[in-house]
Protein backbone atom coordinates (compact mmCIF):
# COMPACT_ATOMS: atom_id res chain seq x y z
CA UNK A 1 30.05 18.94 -52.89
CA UNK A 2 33.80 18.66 -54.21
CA UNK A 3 35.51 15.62 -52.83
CA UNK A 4 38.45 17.30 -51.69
CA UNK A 5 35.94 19.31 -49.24
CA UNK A 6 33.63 16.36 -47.79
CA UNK A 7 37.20 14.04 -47.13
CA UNK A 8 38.66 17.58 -44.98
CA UNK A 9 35.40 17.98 -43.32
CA UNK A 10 35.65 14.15 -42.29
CA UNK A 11 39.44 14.61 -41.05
CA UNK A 12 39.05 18.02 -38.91
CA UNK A 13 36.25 16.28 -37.23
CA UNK A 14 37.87 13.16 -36.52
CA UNK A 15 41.15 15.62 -35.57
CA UNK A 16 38.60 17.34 -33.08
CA UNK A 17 38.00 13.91 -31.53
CA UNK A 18 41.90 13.07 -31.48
CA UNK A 19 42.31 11.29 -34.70
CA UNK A 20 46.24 12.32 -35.12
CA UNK A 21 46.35 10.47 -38.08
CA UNK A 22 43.61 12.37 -39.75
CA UNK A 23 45.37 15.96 -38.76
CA UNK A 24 47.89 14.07 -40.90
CA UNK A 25 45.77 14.15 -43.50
CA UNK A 26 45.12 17.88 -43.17
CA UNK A 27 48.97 18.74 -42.86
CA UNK A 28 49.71 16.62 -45.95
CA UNK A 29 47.10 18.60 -47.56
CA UNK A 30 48.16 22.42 -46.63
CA UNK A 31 51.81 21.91 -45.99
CA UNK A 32 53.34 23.12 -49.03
CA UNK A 33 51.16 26.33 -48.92
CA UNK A 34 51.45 26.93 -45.36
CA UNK A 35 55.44 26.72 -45.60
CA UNK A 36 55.45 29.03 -48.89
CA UNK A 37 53.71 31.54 -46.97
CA UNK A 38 55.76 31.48 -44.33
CA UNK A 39 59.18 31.91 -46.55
CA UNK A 40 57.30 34.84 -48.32
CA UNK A 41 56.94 36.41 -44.59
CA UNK A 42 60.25 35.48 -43.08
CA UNK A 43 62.40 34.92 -46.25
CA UNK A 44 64.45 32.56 -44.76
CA UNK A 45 63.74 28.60 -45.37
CA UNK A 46 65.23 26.81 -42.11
CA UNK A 47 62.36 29.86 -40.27
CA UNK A 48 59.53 29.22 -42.40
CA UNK A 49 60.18 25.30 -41.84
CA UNK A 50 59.92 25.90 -37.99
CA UNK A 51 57.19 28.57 -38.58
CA UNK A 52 54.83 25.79 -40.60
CA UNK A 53 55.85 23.58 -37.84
CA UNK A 54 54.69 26.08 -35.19
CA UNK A 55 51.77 26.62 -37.12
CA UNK A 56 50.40 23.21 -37.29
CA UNK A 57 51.01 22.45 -33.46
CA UNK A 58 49.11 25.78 -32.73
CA UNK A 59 46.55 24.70 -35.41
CA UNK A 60 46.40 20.64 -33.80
CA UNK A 61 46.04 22.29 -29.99
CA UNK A 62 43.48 24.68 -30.55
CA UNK A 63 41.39 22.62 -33.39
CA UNK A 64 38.42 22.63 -30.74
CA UNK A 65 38.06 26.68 -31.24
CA UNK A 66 38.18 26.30 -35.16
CA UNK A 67 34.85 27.47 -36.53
CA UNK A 68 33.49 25.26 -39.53
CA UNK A 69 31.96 28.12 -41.25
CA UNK A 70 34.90 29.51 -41.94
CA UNK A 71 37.09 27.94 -44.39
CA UNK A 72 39.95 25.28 -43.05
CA UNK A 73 42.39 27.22 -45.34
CA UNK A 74 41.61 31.31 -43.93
CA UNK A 75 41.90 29.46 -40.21
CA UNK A 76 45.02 27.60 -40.87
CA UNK A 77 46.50 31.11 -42.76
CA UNK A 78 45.38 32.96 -39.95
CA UNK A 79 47.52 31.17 -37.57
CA UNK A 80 50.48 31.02 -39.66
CA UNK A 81 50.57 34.76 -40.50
CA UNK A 82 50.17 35.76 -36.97
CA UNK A 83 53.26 33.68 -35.71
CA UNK A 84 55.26 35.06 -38.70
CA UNK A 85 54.21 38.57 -38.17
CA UNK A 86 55.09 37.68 -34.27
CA UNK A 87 58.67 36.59 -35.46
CA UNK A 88 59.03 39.27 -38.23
CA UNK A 89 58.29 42.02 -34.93
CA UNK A 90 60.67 40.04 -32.65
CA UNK A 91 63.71 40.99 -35.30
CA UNK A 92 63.45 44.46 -36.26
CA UNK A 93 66.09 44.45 -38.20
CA UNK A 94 66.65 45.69 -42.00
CA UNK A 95 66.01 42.93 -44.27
CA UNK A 96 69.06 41.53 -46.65
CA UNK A 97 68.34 40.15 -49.75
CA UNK A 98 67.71 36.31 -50.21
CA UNK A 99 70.69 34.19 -50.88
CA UNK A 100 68.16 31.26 -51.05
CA UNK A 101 65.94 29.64 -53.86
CA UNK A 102 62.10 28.73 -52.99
CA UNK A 103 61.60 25.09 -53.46
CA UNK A 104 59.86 24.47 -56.78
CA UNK A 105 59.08 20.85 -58.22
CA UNK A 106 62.00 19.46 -60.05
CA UNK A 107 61.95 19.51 -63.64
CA UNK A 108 62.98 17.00 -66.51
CA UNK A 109 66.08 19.05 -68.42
CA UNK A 110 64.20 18.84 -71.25
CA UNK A 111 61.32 21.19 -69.96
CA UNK A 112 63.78 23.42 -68.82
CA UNK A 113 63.84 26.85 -69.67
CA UNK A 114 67.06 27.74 -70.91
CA UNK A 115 70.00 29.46 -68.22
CA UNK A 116 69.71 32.88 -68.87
CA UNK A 117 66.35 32.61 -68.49
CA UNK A 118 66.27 30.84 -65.32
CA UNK A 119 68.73 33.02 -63.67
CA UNK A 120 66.71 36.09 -64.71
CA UNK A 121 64.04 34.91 -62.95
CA UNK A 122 65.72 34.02 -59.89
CA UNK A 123 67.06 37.38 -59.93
CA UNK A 124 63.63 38.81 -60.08
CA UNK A 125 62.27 36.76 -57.40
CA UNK A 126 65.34 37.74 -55.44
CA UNK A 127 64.77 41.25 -56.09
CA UNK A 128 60.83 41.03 -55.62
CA UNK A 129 61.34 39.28 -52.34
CA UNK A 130 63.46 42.00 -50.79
CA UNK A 131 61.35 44.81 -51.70
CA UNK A 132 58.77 42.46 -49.99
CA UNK A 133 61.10 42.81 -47.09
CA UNK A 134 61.07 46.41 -46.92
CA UNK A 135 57.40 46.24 -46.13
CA UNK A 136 55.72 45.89 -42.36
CA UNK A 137 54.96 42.54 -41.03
CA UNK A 138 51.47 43.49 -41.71
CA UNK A 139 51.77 44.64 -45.41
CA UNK A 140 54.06 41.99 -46.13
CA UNK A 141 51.42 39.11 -45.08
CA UNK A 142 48.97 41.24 -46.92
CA UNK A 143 50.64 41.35 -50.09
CA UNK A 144 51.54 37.24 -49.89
CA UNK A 145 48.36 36.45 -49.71
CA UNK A 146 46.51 38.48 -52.12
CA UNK A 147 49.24 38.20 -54.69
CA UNK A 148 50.72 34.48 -54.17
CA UNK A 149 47.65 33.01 -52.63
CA UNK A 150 44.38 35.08 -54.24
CA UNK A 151 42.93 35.76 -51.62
CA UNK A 152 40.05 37.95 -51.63
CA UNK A 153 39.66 41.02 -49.49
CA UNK A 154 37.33 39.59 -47.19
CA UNK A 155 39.89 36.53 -46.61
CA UNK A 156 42.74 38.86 -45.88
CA UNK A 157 40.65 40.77 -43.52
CA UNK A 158 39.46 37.68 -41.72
CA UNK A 159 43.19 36.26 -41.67
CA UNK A 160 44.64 38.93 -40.24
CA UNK A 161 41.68 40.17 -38.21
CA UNK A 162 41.65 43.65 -40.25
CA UNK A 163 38.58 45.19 -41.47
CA UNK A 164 38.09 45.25 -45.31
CA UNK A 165 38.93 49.42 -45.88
CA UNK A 166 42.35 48.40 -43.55
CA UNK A 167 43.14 45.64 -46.45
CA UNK A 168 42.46 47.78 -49.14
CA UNK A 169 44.19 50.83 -47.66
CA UNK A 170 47.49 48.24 -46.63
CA UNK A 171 47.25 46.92 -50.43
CA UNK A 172 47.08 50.12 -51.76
CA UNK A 173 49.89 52.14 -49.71
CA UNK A 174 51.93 48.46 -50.08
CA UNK A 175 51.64 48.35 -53.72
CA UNK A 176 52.75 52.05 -53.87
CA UNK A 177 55.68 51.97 -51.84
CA UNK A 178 57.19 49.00 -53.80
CA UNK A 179 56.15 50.91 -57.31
CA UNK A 180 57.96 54.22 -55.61
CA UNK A 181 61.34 51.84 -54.78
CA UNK A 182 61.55 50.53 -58.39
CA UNK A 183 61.01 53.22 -60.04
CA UNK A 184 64.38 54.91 -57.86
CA UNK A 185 65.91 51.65 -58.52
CA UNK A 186 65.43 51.64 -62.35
CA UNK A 187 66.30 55.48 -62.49
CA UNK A 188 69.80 54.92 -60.54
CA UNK A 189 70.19 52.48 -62.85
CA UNK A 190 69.82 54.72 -65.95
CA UNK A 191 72.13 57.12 -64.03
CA UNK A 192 74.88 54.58 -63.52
């Protein structure tokens, strides 16, 4: 068994008896890819920041109901894609495009890719992220997590508590509504 997996076994059962400082250990381990999923829901950092937050207090309350068969990692997702599709539901509102970065590590200038190059891939991102938002709550978690997070089917399914044809059939429609939007975008373009 990995290392990784017997030290997180040994900290959610010491969080189940109260150990805060071993749910520490947990939240130092999953933050970063609890809060990235949340700004690929929400697309907004200061709301995926309170969302991760929210996530890990729901996570710390209820750690007596988690089931150790399941992964720590499908659990923890689970909880933070509900509360964002909860929030995403509470807005109804059209989605604008991002006016803000995702956090990425910092970089020595000399590893740097050169400025056009970055900036064409912030545009992209940019772009990518509000066709995301375009999606519903549902789809949209869907998509994050197979496509930023590789999850499998069955993970999705038990995430967001959809059966496996639902995941495939959200995938599929999901992937072909953002294919049918570029393709109007790219031709407006070439009419322009």
């Amino acid at each position: 068994m990995e290392r990784h997996t017997i030290d997180e076994e040994q900290w959610i059962a010491a969080a189940v008896d109260g150990d805060r400082t071993a749910f520490g250990h947990l939240v130092e381990t999953y933050q970063n890819r609890v809060y990235n999923l949340a700004y690929r829901m929400l697309g907004n950092g200061p709301e995926a920041e309170d969302a991760a937050q929210e996530a890990f207090i729901r996570a710390y309350r209820h750690l007596d109901t988690y089931d150790p068969k399941r992964p720590f990692s499908t659990w923890l997702f689970s909880i933070a894609s509900h509360y964002c599709i909860d929030q995403l539901r509470k807005r109804r509102i059209d989605w604008l495009p991002l006016e803000e970065e995702i956090a990425e590590p910092v970089r020595l200038a000399s590893a740097s890719p050169d400025p056009e190059t970055v900036v064409t891939g912030r545009d992209r991102e940019a772009w990518v992220q509000e066709l995301m938002g375009t999606l519903s709550p549902t789809d949209r978690a869907a998509m994050t997590l197979h496509y930023w997070y590789d999850c499998s089917y069955d993970e999705i399914a038990d995430v967001l508590d959809l059966t496996m044809s639902a995941v495939k059939s959200r995938l599929y429609r999901a992937r072909r509504a953002l294919a049918e939007q570029m393709e109007g975008e790219a031709y407006a373009l070439q009419r322009s």
